[in-house]
PDB file of N, CA and C in Angstrom:
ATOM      1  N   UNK A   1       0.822  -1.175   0.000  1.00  0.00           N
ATOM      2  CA  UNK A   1       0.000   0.000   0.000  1.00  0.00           C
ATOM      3  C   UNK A   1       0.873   1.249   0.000  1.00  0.00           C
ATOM      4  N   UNK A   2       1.992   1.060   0.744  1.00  0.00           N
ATOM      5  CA  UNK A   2       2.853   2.189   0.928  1.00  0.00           C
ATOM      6  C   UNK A   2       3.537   2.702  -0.470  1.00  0.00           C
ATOM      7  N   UNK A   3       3.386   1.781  -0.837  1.00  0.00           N
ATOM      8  CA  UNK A   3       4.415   1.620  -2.284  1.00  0.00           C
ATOM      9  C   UNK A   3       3.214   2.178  -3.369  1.00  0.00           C
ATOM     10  N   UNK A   4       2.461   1.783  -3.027  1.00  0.00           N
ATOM     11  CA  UNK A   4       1.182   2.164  -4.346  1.00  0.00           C
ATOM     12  C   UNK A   4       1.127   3.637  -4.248  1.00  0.00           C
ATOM     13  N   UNK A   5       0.849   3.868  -2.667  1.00  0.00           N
ATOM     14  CA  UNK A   5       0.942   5.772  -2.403  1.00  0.00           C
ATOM     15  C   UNK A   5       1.737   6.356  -2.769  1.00  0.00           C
ATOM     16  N   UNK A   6       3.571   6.201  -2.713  1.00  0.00           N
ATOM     17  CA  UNK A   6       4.064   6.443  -3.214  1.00  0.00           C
ATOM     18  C   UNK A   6       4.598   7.099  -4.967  1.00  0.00           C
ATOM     19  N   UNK A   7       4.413   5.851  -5.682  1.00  0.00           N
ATOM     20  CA  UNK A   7       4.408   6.132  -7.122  1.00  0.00           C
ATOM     21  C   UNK A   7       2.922   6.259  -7.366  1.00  0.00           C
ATOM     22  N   UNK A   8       2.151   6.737  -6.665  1.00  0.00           N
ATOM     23  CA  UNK A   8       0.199   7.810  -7.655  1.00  0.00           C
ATOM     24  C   UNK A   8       0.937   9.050  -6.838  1.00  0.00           C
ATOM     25  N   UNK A   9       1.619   9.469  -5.659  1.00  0.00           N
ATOM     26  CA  UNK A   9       2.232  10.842  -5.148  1.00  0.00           C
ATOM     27  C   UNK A   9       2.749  11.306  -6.657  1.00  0.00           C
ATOM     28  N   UNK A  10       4.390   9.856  -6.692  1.00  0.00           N
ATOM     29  CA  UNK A  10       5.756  11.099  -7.779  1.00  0.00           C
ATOM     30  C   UNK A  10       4.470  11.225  -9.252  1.00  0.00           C
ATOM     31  N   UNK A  11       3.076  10.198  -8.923  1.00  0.00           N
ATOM     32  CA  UNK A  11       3.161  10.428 -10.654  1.00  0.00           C
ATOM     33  C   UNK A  11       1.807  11.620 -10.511  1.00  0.00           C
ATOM     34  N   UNK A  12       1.368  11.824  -9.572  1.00  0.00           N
ATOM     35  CA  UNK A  12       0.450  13.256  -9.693  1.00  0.00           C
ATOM     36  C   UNK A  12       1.626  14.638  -9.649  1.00  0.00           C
ATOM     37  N   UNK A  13       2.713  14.384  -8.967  1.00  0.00           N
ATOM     38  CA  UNK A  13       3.197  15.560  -8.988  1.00  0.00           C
ATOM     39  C   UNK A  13       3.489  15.579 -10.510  1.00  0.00           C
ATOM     40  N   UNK A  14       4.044  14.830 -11.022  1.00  0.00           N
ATOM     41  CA  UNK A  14       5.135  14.614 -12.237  1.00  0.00           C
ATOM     42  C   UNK A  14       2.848  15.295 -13.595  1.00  0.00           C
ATOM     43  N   UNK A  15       2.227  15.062 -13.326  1.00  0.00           N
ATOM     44  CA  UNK A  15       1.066  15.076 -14.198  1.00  0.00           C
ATOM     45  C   UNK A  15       0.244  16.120 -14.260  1.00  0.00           C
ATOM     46  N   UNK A  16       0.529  17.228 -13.257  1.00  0.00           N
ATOM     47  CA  UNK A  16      -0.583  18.080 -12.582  1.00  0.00           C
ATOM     48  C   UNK A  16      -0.390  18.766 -13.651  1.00  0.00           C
ATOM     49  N   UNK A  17      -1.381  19.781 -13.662  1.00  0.00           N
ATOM     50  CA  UNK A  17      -1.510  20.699 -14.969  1.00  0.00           C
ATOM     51  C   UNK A  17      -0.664  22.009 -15.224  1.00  0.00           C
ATOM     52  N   UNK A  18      -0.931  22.516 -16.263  1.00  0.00           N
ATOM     53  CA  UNK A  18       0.248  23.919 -16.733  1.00  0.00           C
ATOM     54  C   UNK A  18       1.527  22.823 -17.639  1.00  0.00           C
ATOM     55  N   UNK A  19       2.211  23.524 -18.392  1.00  0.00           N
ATOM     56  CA  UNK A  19       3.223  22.838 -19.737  1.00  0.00           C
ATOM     57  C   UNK A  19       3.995  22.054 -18.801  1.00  0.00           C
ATOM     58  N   UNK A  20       4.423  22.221 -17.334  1.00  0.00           N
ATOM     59  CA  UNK A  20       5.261  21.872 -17.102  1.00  0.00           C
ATOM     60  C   UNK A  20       4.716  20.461 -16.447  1.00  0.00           C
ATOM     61  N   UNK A  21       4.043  19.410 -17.063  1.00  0.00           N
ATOM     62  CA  UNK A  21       4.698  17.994 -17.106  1.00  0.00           C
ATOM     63  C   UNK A  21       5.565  17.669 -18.698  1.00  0.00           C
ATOM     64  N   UNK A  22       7.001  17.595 -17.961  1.00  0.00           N
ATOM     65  CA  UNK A  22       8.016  18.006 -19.372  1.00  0.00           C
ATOM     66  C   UNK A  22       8.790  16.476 -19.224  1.00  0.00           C
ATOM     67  N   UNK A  23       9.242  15.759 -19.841  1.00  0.00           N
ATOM     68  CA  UNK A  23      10.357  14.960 -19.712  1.00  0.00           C
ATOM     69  C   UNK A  23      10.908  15.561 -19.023  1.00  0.00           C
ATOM     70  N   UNK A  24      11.457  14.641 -17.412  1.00  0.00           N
ATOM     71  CA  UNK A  24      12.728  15.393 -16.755  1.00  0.00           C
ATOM     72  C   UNK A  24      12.518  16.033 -15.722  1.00  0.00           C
ATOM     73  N   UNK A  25      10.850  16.256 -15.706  1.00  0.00           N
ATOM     74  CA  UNK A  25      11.171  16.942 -14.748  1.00  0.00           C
ATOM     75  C   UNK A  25      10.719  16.809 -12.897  1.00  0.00           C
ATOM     76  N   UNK A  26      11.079  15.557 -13.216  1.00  0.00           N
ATOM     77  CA  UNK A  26      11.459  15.186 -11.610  1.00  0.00           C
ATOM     78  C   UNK A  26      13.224  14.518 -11.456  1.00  0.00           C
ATOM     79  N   UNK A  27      13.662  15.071 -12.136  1.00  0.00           N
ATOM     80  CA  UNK A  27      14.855  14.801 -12.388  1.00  0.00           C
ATOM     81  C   UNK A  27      15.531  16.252 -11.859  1.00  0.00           C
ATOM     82  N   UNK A  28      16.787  15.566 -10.354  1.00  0.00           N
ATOM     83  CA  UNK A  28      16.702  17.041 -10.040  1.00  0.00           C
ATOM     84  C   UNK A  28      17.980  17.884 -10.183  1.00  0.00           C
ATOM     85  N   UNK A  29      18.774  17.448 -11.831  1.00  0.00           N
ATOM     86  CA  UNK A  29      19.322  18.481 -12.473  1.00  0.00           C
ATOM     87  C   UNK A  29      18.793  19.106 -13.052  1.00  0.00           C
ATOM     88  N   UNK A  30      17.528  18.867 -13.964  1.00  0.00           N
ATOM     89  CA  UNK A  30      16.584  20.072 -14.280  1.00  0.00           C
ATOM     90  C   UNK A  30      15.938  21.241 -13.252  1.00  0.00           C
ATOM     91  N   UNK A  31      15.812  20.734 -12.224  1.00  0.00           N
ATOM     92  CA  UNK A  31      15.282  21.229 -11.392  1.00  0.00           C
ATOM     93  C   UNK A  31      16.555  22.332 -10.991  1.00  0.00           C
ATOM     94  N   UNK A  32      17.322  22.264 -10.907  1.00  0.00           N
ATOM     95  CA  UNK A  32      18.369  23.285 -10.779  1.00  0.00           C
ATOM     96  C   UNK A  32      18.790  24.161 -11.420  1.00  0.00           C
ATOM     97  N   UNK A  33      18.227  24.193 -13.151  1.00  0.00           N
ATOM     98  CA  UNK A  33      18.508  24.604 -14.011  1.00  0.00           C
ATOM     99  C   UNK A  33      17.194  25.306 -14.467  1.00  0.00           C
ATOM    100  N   UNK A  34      15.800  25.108 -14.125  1.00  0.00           N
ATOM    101  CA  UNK A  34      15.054  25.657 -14.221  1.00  0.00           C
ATOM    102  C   UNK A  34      14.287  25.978 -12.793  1.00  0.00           C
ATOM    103  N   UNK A  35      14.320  27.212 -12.352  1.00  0.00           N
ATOM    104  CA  UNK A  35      13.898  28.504 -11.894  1.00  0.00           C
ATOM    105  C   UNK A  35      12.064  27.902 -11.026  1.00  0.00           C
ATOM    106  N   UNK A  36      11.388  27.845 -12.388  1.00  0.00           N
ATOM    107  CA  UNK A  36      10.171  28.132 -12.304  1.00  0.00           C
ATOM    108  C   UNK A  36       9.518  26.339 -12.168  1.00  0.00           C
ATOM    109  N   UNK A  37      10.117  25.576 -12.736  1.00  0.00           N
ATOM    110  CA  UNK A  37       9.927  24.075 -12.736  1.00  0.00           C
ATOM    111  C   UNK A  37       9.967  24.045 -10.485  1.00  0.00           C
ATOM    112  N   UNK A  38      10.972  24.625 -10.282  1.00  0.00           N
ATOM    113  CA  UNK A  38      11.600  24.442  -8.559  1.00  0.00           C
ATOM    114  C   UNK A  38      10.023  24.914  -7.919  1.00  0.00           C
ATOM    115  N   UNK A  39       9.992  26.070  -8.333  1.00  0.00           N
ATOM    116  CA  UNK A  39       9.046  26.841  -7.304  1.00  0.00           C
ATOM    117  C   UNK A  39       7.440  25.519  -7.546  1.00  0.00           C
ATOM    118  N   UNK A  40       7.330  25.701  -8.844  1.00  0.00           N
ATOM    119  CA  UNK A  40       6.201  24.705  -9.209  1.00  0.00           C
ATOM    120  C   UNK A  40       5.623  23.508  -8.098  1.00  0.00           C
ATOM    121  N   UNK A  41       6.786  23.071  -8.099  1.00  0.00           N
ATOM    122  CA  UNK A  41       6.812  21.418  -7.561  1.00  0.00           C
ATOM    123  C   UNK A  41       7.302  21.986  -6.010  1.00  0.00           C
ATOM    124  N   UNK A  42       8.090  22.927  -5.253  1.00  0.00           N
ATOM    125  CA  UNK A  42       7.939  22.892  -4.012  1.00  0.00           C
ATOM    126  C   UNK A  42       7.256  23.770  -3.098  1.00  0.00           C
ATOM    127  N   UNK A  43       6.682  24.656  -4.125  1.00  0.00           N
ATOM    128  CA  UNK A  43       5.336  25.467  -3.459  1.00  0.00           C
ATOM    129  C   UNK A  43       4.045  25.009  -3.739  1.00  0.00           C
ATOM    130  N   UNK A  44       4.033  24.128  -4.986  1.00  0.00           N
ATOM    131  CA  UNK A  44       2.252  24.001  -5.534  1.00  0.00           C
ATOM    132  C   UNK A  44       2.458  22.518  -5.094  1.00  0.00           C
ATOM    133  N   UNK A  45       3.131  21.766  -6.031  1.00  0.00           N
ATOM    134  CA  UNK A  45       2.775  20.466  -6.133  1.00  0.00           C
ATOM    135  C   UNK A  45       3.124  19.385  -4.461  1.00  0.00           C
ATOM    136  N   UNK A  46       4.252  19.950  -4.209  1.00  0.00           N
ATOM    137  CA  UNK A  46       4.525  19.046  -2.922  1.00  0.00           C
ATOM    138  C   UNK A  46       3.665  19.056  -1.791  1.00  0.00           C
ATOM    139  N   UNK A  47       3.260  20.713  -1.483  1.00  0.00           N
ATOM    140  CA  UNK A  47       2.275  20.367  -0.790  1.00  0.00           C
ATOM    141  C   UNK A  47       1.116  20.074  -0.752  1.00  0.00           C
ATOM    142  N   UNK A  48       0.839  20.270  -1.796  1.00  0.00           N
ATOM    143  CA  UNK A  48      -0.688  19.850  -1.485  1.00  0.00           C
ATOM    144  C   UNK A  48      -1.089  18.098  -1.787  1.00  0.00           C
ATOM    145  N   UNK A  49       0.612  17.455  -2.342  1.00  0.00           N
ATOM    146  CA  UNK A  49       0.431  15.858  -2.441  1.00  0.00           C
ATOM    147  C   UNK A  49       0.422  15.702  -1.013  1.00  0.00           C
ATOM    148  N   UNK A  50       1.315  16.025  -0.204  1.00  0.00           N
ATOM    149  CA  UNK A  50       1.484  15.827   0.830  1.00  0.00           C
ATOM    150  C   UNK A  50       0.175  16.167   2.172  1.00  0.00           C
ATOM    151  N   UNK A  51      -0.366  17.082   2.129  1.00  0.00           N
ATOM    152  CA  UNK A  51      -1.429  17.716   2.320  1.00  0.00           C
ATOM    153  C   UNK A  51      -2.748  16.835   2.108  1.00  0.00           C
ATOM    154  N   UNK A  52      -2.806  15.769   0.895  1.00  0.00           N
ATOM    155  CA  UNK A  52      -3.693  14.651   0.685  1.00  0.00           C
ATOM    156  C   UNK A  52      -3.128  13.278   1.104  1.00  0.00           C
ATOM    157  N   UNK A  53      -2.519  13.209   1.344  1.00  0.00           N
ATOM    158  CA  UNK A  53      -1.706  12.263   2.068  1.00  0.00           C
ATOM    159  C   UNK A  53      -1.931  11.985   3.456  1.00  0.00           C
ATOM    160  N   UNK A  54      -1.878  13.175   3.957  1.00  0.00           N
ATOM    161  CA  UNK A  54      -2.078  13.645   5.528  1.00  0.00           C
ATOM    162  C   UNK A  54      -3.588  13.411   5.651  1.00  0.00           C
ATOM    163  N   UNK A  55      -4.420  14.025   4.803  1.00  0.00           N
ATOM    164  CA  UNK A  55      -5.835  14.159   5.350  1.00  0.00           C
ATOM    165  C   UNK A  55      -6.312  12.537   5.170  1.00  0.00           C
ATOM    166  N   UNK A  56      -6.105  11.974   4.093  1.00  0.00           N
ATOM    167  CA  UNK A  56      -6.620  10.465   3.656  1.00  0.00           C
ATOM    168  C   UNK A  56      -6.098   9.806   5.086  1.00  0.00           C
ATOM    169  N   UNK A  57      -4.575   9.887   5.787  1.00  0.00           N
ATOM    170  CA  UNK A  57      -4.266   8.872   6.345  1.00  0.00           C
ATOM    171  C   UNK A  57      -5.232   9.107   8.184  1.00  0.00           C
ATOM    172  N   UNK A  58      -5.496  10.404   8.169  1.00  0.00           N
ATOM    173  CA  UNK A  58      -6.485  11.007   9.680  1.00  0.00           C
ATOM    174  C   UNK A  58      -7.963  10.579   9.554  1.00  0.00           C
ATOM    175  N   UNK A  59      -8.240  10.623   8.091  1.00  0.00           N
ATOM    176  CA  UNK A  59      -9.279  10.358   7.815  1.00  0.00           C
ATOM    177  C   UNK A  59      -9.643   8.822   8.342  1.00  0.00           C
ATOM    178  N   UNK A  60      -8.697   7.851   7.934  1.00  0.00           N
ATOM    179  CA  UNK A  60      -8.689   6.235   7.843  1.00  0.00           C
ATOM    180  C   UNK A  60      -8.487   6.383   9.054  1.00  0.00           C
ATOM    181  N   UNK A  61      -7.462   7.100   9.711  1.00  0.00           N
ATOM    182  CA  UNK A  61      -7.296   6.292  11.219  1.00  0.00           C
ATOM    183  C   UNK A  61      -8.790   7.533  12.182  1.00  0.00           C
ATOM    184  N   UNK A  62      -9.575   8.114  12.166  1.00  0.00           N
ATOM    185  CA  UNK A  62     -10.470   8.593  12.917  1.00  0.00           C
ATOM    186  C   UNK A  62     -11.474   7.568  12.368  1.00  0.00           C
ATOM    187  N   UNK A  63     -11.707   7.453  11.398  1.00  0.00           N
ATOM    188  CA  UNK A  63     -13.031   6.021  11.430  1.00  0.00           C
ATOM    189  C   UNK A  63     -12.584   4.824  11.678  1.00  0.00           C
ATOM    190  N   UNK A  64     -11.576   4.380  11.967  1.00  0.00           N
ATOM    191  CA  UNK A  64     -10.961   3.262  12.348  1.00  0.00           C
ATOM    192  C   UNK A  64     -11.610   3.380  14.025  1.00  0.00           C
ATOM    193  N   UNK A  65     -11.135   4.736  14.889  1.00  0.00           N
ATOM    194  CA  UNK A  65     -11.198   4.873  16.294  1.00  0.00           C
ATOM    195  C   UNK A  65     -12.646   4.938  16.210  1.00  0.00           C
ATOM    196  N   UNK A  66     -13.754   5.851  15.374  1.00  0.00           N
ATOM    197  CA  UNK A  66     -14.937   5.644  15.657  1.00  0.00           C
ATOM    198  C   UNK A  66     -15.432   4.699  15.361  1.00  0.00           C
ATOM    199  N   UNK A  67     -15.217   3.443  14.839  1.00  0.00           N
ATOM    200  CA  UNK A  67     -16.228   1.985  14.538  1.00  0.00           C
ATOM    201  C   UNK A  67     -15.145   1.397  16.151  1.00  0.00           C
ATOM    202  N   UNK A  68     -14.121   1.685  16.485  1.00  0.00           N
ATOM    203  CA  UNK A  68     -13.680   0.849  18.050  1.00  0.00           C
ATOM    204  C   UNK A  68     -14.443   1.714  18.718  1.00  0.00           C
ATOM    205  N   UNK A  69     -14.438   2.740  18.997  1.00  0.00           N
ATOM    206  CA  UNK A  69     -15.206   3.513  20.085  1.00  0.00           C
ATOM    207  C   UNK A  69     -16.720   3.121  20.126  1.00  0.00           C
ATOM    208  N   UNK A  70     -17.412   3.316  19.470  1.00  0.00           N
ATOM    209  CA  UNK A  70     -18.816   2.651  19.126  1.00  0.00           C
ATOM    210  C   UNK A  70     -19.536   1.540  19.405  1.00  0.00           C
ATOM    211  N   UNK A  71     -18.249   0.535  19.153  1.00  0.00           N
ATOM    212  CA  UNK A  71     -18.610  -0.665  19.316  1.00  0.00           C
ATOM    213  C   UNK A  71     -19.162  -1.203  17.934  1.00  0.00           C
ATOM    214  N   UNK A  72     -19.613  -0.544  17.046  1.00  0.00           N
ATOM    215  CA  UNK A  72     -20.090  -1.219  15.815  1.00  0.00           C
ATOM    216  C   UNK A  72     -19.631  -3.032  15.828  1.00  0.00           C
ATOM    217  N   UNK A  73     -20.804  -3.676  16.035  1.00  0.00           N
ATOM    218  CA  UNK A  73     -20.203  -4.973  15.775  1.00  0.00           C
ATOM    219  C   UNK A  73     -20.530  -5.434  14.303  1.00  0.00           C
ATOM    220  N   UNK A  74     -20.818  -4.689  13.383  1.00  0.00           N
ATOM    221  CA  UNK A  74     -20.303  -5.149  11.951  1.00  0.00           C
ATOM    222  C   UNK A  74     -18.856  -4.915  11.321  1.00  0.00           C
ATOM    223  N   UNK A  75     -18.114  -4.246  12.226  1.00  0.00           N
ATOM    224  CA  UNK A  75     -16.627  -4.019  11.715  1.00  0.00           C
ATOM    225  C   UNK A  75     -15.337  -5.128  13.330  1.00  0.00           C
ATOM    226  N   UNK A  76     -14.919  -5.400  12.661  1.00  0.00           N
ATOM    227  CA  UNK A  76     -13.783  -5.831  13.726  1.00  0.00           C
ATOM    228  C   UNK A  76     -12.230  -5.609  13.173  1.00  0.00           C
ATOM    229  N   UNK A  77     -11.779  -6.298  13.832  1.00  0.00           N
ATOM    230  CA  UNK A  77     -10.032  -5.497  13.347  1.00  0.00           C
ATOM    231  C   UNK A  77      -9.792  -6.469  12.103  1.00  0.00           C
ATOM    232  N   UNK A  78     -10.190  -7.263  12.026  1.00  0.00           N
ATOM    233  CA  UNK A  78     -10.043  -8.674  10.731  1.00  0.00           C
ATOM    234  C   UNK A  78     -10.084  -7.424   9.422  1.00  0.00           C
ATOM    235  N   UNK A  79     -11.762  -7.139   9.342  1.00  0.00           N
ATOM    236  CA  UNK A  79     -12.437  -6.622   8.641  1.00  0.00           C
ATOM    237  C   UNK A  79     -11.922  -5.311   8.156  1.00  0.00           C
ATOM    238  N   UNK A  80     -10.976  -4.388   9.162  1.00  0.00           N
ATOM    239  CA  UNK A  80     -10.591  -2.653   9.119  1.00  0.00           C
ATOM    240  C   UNK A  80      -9.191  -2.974   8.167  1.00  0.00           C
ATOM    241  N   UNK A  81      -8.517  -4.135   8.534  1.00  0.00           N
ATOM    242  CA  UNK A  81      -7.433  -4.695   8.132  1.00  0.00           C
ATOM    243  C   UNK A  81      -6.111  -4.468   8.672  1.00  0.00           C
ATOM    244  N   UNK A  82      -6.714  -4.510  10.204  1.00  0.00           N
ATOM    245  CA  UNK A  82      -5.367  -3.975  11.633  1.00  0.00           C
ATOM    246  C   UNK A  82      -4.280  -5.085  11.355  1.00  0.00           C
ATOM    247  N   UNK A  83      -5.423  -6.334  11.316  1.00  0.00           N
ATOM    248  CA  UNK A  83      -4.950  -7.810  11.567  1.00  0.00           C
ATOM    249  C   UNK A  83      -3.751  -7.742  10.251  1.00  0.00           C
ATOM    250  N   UNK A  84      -4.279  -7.494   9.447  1.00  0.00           N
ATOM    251  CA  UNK A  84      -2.812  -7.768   8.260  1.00  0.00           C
ATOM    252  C   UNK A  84      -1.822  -6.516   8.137  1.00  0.00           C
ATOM    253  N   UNK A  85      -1.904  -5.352   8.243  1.00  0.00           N
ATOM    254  CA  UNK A  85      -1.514  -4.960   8.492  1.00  0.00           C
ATOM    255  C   UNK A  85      -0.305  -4.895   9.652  1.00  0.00           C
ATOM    256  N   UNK A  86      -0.738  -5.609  10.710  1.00  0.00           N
ATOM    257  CA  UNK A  86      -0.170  -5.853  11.831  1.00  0.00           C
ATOM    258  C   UNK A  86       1.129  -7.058  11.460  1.00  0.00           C
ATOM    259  N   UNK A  87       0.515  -7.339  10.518  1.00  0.00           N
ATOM    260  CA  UNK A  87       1.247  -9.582  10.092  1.00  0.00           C
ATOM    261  C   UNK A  87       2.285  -8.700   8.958  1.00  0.00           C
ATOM    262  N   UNK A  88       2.021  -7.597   8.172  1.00  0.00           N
ATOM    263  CA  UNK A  88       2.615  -7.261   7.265  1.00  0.00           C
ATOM    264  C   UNK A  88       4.124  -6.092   7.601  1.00  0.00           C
ATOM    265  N   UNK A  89       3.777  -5.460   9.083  1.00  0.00           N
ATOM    266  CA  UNK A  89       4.759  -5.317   9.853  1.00  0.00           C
ATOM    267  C   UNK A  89       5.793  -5.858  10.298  1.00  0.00           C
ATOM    268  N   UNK A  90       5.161  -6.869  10.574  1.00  0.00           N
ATOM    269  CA  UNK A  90       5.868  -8.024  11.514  1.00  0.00           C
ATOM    270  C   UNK A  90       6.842  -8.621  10.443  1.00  0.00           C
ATOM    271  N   UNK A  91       6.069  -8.816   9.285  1.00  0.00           N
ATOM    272  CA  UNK A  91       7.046  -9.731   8.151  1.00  0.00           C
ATOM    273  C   UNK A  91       8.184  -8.423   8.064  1.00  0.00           C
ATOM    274  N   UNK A  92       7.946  -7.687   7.634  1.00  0.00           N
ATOM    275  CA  UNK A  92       9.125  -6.475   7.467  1.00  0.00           C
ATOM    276  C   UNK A  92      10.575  -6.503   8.215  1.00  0.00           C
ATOM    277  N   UNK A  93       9.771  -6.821   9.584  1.00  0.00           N
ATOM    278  CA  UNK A  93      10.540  -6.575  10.725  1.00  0.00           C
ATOM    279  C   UNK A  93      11.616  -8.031  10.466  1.00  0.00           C
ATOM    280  N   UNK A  94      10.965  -9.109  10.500  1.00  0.00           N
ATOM    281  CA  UNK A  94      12.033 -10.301   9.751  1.00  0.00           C
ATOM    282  C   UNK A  94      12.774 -10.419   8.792  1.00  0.00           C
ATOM    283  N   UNK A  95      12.045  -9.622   8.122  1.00  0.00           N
ATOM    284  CA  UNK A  95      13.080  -9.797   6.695  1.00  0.00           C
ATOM    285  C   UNK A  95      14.115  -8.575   6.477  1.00  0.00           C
ATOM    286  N   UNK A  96      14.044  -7.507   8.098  1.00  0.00           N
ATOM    287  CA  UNK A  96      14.995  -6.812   8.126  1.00  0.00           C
ATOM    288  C   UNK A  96      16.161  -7.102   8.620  1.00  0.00           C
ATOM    289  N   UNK A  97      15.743  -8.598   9.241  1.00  0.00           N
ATOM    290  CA  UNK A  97      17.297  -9.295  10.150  1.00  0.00           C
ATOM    291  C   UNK A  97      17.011  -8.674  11.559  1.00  0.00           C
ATOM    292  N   UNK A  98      15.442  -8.550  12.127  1.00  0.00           N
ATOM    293  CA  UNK A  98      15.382  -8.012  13.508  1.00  0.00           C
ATOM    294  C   UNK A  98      14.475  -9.156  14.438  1.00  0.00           C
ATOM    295  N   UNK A  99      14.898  -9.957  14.671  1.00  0.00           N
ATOM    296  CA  UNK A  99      14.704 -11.427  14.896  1.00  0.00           C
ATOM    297  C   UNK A  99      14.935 -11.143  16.401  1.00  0.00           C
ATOM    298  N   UNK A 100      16.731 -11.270  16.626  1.00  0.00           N
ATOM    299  CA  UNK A 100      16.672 -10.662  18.084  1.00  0.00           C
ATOM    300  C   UNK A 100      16.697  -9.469  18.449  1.00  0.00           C
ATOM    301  N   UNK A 101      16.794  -8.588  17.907  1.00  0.00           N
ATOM    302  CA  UNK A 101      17.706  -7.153  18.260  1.00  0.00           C
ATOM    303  C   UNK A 101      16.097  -6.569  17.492  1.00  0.00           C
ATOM    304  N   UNK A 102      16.655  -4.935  18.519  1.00  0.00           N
ATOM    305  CA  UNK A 102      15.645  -4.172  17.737  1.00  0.00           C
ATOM    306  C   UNK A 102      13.917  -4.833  18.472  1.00  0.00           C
ATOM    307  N   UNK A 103      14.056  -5.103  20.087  1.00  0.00           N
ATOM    308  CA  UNK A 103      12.586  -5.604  20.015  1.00  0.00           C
ATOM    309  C   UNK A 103      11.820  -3.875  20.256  1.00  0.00           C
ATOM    310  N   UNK A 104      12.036  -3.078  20.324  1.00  0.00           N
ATOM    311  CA  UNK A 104      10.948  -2.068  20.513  1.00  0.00           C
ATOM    312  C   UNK A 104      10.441  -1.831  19.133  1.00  0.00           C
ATOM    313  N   UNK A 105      11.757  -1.664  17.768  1.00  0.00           N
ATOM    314  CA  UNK A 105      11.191  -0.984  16.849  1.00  0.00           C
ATOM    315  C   UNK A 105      10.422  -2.498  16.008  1.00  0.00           C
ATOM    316  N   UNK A 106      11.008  -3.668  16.019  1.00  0.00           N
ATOM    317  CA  UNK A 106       9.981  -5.220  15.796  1.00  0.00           C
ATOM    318  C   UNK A 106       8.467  -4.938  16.289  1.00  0.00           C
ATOM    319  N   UNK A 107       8.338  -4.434  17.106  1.00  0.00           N
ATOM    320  CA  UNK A 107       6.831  -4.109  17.969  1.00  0.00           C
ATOM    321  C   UNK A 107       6.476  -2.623  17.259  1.00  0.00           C
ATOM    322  N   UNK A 108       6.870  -2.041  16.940  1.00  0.00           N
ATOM    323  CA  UNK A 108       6.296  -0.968  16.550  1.00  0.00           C
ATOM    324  C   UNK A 108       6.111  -1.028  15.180  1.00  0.00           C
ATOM    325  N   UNK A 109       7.085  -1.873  14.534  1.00  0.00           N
ATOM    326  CA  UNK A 109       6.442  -2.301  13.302  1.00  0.00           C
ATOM    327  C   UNK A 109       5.488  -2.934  13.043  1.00  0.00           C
ATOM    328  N   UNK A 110       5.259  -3.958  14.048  1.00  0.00           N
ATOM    329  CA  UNK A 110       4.198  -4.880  13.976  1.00  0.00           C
ATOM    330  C   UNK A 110       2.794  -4.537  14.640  1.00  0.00           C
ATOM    331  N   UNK A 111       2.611  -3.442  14.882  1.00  0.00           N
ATOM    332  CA  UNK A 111       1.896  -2.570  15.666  1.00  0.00           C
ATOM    333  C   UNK A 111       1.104  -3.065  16.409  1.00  0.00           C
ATOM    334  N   UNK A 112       2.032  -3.543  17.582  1.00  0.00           N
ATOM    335  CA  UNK A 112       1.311  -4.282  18.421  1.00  0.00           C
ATOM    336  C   UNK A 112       0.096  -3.978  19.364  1.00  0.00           C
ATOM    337  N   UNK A 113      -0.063  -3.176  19.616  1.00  0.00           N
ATOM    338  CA  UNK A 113      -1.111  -2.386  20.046  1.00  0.00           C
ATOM    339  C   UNK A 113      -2.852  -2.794  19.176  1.00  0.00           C
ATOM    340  N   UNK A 114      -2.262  -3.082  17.890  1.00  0.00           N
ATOM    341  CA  UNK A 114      -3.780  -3.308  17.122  1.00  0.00           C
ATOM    342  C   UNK A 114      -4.007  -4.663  17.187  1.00  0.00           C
ATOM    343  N   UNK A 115      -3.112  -5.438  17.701  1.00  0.00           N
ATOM    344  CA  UNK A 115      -2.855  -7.145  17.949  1.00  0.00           C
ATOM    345  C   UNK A 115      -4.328  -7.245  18.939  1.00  0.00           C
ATOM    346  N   UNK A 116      -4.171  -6.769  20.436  1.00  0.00           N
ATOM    347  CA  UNK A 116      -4.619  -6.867  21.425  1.00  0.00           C
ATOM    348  C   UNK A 116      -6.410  -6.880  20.825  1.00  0.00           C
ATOM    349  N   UNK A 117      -6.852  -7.766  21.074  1.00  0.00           N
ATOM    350  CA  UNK A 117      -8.710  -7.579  21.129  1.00  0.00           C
ATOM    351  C   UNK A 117      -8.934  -7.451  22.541  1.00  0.00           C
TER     352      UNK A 117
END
């Protein structure tokens, strides 16, 4: 998922409107060489990818807390997708070589906290 957010971010910045989606220009010797390409992408475009980024991810985690707060019993953590999420941490954390070492940031990857029912 992280990875999907990622490349729809570089490819809305790289697409947004005005001439300047150019070959190159997230390439950042152009960017040094053109003036107006710089300002583009770190006054218009960065923030406001970033800016949707932020709101989507408050958004997901405040209805996440209001279906736990609630109690809604048509949603559970299976269903929100804590549970894989949580398993998809955890794999990370192994395949970073943090087996023994590293148990706080192993747990914080694996976000243990959403484990607990």
């Amino acid at each position: 998922m992280a990875v999907a957010v990622s490349i729809l971010a570089a490819l809305a910045l790289y697409l947004l409107s005005g001439r300047y989606p150019k070959p190159g220009f997230l390439s950042p010797f152009s960017l040094r060489e053109d003036a107006t390409a710089r300002i583009l992408l770190f006054s218009i475009r960065l923030p406001r990818a970033l800016a949707a980024l932020l709101v989507g991810a408050v958004l997901g985690g405040s209805g996440a807390v209001f279906q736990t707060l609630f109690g809604n019993p048509l949603v559970d953590a299976g269903f929100l997708g804590v549970s894989q999420g949580a398993a998809f941490g955890a794999a990370i954390a192994l395949l970073a070589g943090m087996q023994q070492s590293y148990g706080i940031l192993r747990s914080l990857l694996s976000f243990h906290p959403c484990l607990r029912r």
